[in-house]
PDB file of N, CA and C in Angstrom:
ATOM      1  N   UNK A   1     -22.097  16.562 -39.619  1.00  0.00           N
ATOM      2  CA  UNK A   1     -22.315  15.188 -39.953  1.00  0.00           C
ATOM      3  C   UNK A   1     -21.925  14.331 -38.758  1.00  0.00           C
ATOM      4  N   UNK A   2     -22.615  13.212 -38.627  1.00  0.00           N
ATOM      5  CA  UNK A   2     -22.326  12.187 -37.430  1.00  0.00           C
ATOM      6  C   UNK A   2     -22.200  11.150 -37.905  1.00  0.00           C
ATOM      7  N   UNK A   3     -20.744  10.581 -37.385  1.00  0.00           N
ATOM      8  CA  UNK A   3     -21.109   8.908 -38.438  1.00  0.00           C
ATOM      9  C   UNK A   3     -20.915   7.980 -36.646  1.00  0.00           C
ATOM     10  N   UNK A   4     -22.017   6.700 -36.936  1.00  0.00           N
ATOM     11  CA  UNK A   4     -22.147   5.829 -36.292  1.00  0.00           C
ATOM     12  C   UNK A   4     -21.345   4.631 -37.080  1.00  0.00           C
ATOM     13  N   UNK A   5     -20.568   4.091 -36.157  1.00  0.00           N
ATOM     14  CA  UNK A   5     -19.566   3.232 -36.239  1.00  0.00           C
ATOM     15  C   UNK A   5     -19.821   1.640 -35.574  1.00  0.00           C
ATOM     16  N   UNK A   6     -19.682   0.797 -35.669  1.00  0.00           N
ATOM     17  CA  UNK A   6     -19.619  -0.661 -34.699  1.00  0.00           C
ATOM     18  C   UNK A   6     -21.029  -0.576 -33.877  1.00  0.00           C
ATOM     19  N   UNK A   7     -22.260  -0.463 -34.737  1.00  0.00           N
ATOM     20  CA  UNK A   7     -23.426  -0.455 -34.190  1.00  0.00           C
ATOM     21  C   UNK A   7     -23.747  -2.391 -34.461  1.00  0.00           C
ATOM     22  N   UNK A   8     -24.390  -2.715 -33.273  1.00  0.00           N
ATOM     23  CA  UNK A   8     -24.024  -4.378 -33.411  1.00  0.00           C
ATOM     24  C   UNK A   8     -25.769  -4.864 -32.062  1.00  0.00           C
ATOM     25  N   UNK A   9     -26.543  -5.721 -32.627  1.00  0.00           N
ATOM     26  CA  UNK A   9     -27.209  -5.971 -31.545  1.00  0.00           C
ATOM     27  C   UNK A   9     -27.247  -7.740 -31.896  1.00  0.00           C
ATOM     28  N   UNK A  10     -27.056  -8.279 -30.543  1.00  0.00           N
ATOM     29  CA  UNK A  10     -26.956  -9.754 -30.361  1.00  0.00           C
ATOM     30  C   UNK A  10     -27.621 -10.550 -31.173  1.00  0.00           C
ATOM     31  N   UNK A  11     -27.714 -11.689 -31.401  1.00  0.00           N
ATOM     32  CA  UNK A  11     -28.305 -12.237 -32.197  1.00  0.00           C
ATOM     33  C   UNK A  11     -29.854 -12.770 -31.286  1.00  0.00           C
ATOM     34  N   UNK A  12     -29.950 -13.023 -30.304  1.00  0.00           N
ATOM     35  CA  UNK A  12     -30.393 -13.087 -29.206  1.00  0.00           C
ATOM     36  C   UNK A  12     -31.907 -11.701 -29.524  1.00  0.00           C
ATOM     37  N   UNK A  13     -31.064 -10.599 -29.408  1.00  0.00           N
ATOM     38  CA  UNK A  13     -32.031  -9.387 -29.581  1.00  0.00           C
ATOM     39  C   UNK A  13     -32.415  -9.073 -30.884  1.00  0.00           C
ATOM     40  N   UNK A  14     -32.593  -9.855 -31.503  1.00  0.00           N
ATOM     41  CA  UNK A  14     -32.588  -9.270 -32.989  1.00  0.00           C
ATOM     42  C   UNK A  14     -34.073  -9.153 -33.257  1.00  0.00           C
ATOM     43  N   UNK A  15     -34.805  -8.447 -33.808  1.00  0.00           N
ATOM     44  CA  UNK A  15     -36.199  -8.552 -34.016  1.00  0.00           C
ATOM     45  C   UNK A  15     -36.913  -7.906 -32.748  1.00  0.00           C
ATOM     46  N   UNK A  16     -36.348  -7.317 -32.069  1.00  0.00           N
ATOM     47  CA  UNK A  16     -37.120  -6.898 -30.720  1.00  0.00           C
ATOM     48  C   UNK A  16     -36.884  -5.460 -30.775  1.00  0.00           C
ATOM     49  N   UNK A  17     -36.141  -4.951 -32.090  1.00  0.00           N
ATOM     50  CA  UNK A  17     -36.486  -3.197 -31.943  1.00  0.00           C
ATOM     51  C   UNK A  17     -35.633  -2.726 -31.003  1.00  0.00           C
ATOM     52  N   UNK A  18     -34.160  -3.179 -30.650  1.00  0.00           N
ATOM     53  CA  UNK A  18     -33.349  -2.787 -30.311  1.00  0.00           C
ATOM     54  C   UNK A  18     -32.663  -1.766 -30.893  1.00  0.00           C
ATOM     55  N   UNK A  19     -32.285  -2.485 -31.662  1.00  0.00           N
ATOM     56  CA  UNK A  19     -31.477  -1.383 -33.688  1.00  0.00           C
ATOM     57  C   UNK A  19     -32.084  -0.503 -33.780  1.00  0.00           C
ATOM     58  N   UNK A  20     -33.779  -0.444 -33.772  1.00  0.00           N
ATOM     59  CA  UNK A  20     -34.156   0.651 -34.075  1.00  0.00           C
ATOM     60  C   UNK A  20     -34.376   1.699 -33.339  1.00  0.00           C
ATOM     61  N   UNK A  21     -34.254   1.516 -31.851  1.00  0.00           N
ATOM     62  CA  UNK A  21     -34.575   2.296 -30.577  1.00  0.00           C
ATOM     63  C   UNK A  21     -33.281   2.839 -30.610  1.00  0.00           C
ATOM     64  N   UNK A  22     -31.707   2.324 -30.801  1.00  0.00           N
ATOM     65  CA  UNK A  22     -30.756   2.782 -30.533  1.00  0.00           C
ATOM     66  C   UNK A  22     -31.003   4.015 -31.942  1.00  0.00           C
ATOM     67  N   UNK A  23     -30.942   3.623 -32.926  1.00  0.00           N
ATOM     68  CA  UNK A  23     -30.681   4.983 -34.035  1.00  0.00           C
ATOM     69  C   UNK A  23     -31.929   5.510 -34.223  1.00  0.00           C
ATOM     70  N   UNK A  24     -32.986   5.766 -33.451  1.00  0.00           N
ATOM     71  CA  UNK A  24     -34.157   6.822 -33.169  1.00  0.00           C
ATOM     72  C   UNK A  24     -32.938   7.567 -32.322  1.00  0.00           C
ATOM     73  N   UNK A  25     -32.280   6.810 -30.988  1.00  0.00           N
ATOM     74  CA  UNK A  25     -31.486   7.896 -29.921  1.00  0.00           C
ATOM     75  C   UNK A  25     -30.804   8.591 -30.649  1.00  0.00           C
ATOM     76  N   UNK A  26     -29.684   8.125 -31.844  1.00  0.00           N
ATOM     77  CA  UNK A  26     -28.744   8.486 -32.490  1.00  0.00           C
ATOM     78  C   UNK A  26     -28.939   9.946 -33.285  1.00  0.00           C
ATOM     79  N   UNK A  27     -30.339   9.658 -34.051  1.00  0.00           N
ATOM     80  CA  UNK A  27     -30.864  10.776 -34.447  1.00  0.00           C
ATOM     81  C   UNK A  27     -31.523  11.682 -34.086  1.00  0.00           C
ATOM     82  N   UNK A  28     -31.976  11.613 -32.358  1.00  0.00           N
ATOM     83  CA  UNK A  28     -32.645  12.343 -31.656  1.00  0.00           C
ATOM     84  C   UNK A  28     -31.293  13.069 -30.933  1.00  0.00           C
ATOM     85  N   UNK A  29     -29.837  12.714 -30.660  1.00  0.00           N
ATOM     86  CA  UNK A  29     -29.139  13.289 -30.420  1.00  0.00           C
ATOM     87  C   UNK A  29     -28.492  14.065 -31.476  1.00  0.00           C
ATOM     88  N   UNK A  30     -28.255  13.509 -32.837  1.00  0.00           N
ATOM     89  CA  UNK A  30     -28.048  14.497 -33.722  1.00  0.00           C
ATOM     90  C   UNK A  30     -28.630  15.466 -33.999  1.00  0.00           C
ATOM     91  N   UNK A  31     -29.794  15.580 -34.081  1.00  0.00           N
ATOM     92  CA  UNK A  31     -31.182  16.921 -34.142  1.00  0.00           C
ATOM     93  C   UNK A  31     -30.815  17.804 -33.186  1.00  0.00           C
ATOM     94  N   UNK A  32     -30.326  17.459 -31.494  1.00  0.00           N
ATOM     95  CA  UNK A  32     -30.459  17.939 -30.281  1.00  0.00           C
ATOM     96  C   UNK A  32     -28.860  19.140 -30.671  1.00  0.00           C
ATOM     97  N   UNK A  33     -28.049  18.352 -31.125  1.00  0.00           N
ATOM     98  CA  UNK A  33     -26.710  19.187 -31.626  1.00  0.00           C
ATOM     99  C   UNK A  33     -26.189  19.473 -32.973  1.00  0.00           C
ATOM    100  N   UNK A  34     -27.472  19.696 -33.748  1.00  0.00           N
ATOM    101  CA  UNK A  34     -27.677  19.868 -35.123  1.00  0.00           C
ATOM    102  C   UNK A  34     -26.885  19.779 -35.881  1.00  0.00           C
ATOM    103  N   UNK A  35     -26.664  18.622 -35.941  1.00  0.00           N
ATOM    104  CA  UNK A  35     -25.855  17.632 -36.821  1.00  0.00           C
ATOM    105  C   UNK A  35     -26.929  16.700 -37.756  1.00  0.00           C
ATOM    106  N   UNK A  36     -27.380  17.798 -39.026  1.00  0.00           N
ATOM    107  CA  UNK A  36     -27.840  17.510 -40.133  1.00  0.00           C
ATOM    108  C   UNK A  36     -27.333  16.518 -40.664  1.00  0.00           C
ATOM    109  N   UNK A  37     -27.164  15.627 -40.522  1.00  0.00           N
ATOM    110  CA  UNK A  37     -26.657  13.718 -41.372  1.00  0.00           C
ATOM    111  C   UNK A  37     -25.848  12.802 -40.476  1.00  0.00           C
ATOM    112  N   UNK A  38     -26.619  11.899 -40.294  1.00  0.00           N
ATOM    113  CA  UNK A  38     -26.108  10.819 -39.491  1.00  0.00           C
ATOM    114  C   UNK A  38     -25.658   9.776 -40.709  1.00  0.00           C
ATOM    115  N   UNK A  39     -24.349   9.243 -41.163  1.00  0.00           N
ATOM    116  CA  UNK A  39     -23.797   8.026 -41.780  1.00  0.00           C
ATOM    117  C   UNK A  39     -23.537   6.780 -41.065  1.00  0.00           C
ATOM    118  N   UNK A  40     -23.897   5.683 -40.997  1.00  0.00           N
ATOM    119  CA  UNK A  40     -23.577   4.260 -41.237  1.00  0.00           C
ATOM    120  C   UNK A  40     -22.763   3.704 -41.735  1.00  0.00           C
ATOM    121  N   UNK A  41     -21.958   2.685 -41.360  1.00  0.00           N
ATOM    122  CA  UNK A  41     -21.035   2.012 -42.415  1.00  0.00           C
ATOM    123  C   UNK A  41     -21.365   0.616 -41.914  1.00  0.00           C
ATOM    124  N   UNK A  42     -21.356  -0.218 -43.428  1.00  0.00           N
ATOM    125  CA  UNK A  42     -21.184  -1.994 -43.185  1.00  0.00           C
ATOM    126  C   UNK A  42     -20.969  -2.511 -44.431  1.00  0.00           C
ATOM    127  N   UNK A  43     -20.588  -3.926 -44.145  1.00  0.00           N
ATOM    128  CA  UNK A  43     -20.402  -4.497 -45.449  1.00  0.00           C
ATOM    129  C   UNK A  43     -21.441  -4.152 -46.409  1.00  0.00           C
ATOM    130  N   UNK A  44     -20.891  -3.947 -47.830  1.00  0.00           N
ATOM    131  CA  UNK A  44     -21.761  -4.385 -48.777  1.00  0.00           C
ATOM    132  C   UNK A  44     -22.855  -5.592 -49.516  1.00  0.00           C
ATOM    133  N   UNK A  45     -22.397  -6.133 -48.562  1.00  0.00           N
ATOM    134  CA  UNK A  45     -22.833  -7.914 -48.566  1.00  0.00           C
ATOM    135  C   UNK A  45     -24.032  -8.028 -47.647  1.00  0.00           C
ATOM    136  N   UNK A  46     -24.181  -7.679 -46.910  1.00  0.00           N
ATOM    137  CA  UNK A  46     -24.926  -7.663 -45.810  1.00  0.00           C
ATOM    138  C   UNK A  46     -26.236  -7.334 -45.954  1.00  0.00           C
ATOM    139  N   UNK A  47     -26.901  -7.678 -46.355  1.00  0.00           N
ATOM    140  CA  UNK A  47     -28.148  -7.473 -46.966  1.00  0.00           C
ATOM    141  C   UNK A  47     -29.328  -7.132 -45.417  1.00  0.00           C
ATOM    142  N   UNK A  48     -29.274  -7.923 -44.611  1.00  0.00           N
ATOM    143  CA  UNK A  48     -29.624  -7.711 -43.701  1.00  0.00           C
ATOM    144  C   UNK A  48     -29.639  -6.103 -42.817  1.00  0.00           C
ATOM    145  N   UNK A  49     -28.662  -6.020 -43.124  1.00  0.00           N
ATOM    146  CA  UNK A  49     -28.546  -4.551 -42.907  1.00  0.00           C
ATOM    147  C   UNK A  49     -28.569  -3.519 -43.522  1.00  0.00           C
ATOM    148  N   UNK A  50     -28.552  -3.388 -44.730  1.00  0.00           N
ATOM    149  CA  UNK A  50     -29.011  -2.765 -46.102  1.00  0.00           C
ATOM    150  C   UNK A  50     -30.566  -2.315 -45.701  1.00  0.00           C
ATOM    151  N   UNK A  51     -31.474  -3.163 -45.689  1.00  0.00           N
ATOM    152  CA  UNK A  51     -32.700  -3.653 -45.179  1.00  0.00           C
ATOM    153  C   UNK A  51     -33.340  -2.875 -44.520  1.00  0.00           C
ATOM    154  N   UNK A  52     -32.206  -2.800 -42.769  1.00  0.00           N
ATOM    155  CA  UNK A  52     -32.595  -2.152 -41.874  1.00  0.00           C
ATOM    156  C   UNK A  52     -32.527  -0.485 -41.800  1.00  0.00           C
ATOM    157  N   UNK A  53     -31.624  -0.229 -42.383  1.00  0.00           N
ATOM    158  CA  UNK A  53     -30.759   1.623 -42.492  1.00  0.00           C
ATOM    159  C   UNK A  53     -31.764   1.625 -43.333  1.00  0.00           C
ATOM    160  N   UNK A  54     -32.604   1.235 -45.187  1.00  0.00           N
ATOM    161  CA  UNK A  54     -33.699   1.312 -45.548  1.00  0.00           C
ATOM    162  C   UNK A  54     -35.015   1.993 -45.230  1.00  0.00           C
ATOM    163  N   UNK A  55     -34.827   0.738 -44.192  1.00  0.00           N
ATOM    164  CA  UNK A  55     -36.471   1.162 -43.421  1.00  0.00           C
ATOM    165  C   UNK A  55     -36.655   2.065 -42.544  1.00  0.00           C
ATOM    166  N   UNK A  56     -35.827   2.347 -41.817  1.00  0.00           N
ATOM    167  CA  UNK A  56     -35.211   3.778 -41.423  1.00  0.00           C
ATOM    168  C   UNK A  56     -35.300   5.074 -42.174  1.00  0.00           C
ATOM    169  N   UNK A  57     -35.026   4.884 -43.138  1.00  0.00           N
ATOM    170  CA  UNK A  57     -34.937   5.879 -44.472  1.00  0.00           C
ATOM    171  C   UNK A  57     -33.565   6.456 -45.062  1.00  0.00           C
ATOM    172  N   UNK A  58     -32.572   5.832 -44.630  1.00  0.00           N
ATOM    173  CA  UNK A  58     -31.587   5.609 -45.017  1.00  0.00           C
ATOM    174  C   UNK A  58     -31.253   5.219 -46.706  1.00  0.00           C
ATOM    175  N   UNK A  59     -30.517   6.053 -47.226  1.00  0.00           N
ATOM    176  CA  UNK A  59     -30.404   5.779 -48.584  1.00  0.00           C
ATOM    177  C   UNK A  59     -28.538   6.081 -48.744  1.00  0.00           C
ATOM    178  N   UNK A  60     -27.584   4.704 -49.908  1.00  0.00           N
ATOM    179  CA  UNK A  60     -26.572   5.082 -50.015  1.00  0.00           C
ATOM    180  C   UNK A  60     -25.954   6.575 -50.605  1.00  0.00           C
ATOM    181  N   UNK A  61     -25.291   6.622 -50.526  1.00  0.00           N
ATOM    182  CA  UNK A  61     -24.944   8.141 -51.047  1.00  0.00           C
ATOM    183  C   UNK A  61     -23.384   8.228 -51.859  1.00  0.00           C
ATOM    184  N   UNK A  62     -22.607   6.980 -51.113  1.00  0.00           N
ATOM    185  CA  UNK A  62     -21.225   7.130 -51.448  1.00  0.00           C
ATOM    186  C   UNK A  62     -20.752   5.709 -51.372  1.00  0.00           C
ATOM    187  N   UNK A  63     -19.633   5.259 -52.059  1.00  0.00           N
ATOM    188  CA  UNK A  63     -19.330   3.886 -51.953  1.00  0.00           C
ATOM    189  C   UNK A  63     -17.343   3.701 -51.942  1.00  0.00           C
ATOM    190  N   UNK A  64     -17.025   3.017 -50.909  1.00  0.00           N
ATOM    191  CA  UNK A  64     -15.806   2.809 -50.803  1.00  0.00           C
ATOM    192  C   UNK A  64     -15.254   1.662 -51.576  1.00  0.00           C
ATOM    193  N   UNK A  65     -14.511   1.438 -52.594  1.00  0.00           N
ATOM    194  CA  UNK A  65     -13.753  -0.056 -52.778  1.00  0.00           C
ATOM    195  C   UNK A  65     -12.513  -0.279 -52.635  1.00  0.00           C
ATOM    196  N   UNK A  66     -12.108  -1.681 -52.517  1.00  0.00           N
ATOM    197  CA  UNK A  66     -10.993  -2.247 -52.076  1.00  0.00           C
ATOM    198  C   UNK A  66     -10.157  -2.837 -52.553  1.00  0.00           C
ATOM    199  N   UNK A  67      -9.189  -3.131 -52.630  1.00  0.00           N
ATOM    200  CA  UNK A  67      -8.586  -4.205 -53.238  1.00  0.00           C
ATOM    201  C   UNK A  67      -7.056  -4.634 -52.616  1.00  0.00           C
ATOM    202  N   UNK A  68      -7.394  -6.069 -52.503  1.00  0.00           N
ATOM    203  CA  UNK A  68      -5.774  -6.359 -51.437  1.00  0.00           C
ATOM    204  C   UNK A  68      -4.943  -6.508 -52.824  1.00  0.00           C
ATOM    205  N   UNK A  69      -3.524  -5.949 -52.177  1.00  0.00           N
ATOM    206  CA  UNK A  69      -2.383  -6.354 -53.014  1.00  0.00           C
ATOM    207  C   UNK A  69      -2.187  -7.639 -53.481  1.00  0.00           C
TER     208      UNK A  69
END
């Protein structure tokens, strides 16, 4: 398994297929060292990015919750 962490593209680059060129690499390096599942993490809120891991083909699998003292 590979998890991608603090994946972030400018606001500037957004819509130009940055995001998606970086996790084509992500998963073209996972394949290369056969590492069957690449994970994501982000807010739950974030719809925007929900969106994107989506269209990708990304589907949730597991869910963390929180709660401050």
């Amino acid at each position: 398994m590979g998890y991608l962490e603090g994946k972030v593209v400018a606001v500037t680059g957004a819509g130009r297929g940055i995001g998606r060129a970086l996790m084509v690499s992500v998963e073209t390096a996972a394949h290369r060292h056969a590492i069957d599942t690449v994970q994501v993490d982000f807010w739950s809120f974030n719809e925007e990015a929900q969106a994107f891991y989506r269209r990708l083909g990304f589907v949730p699998f597991s869910a963390r919750w929180g709660k401050r003292p």
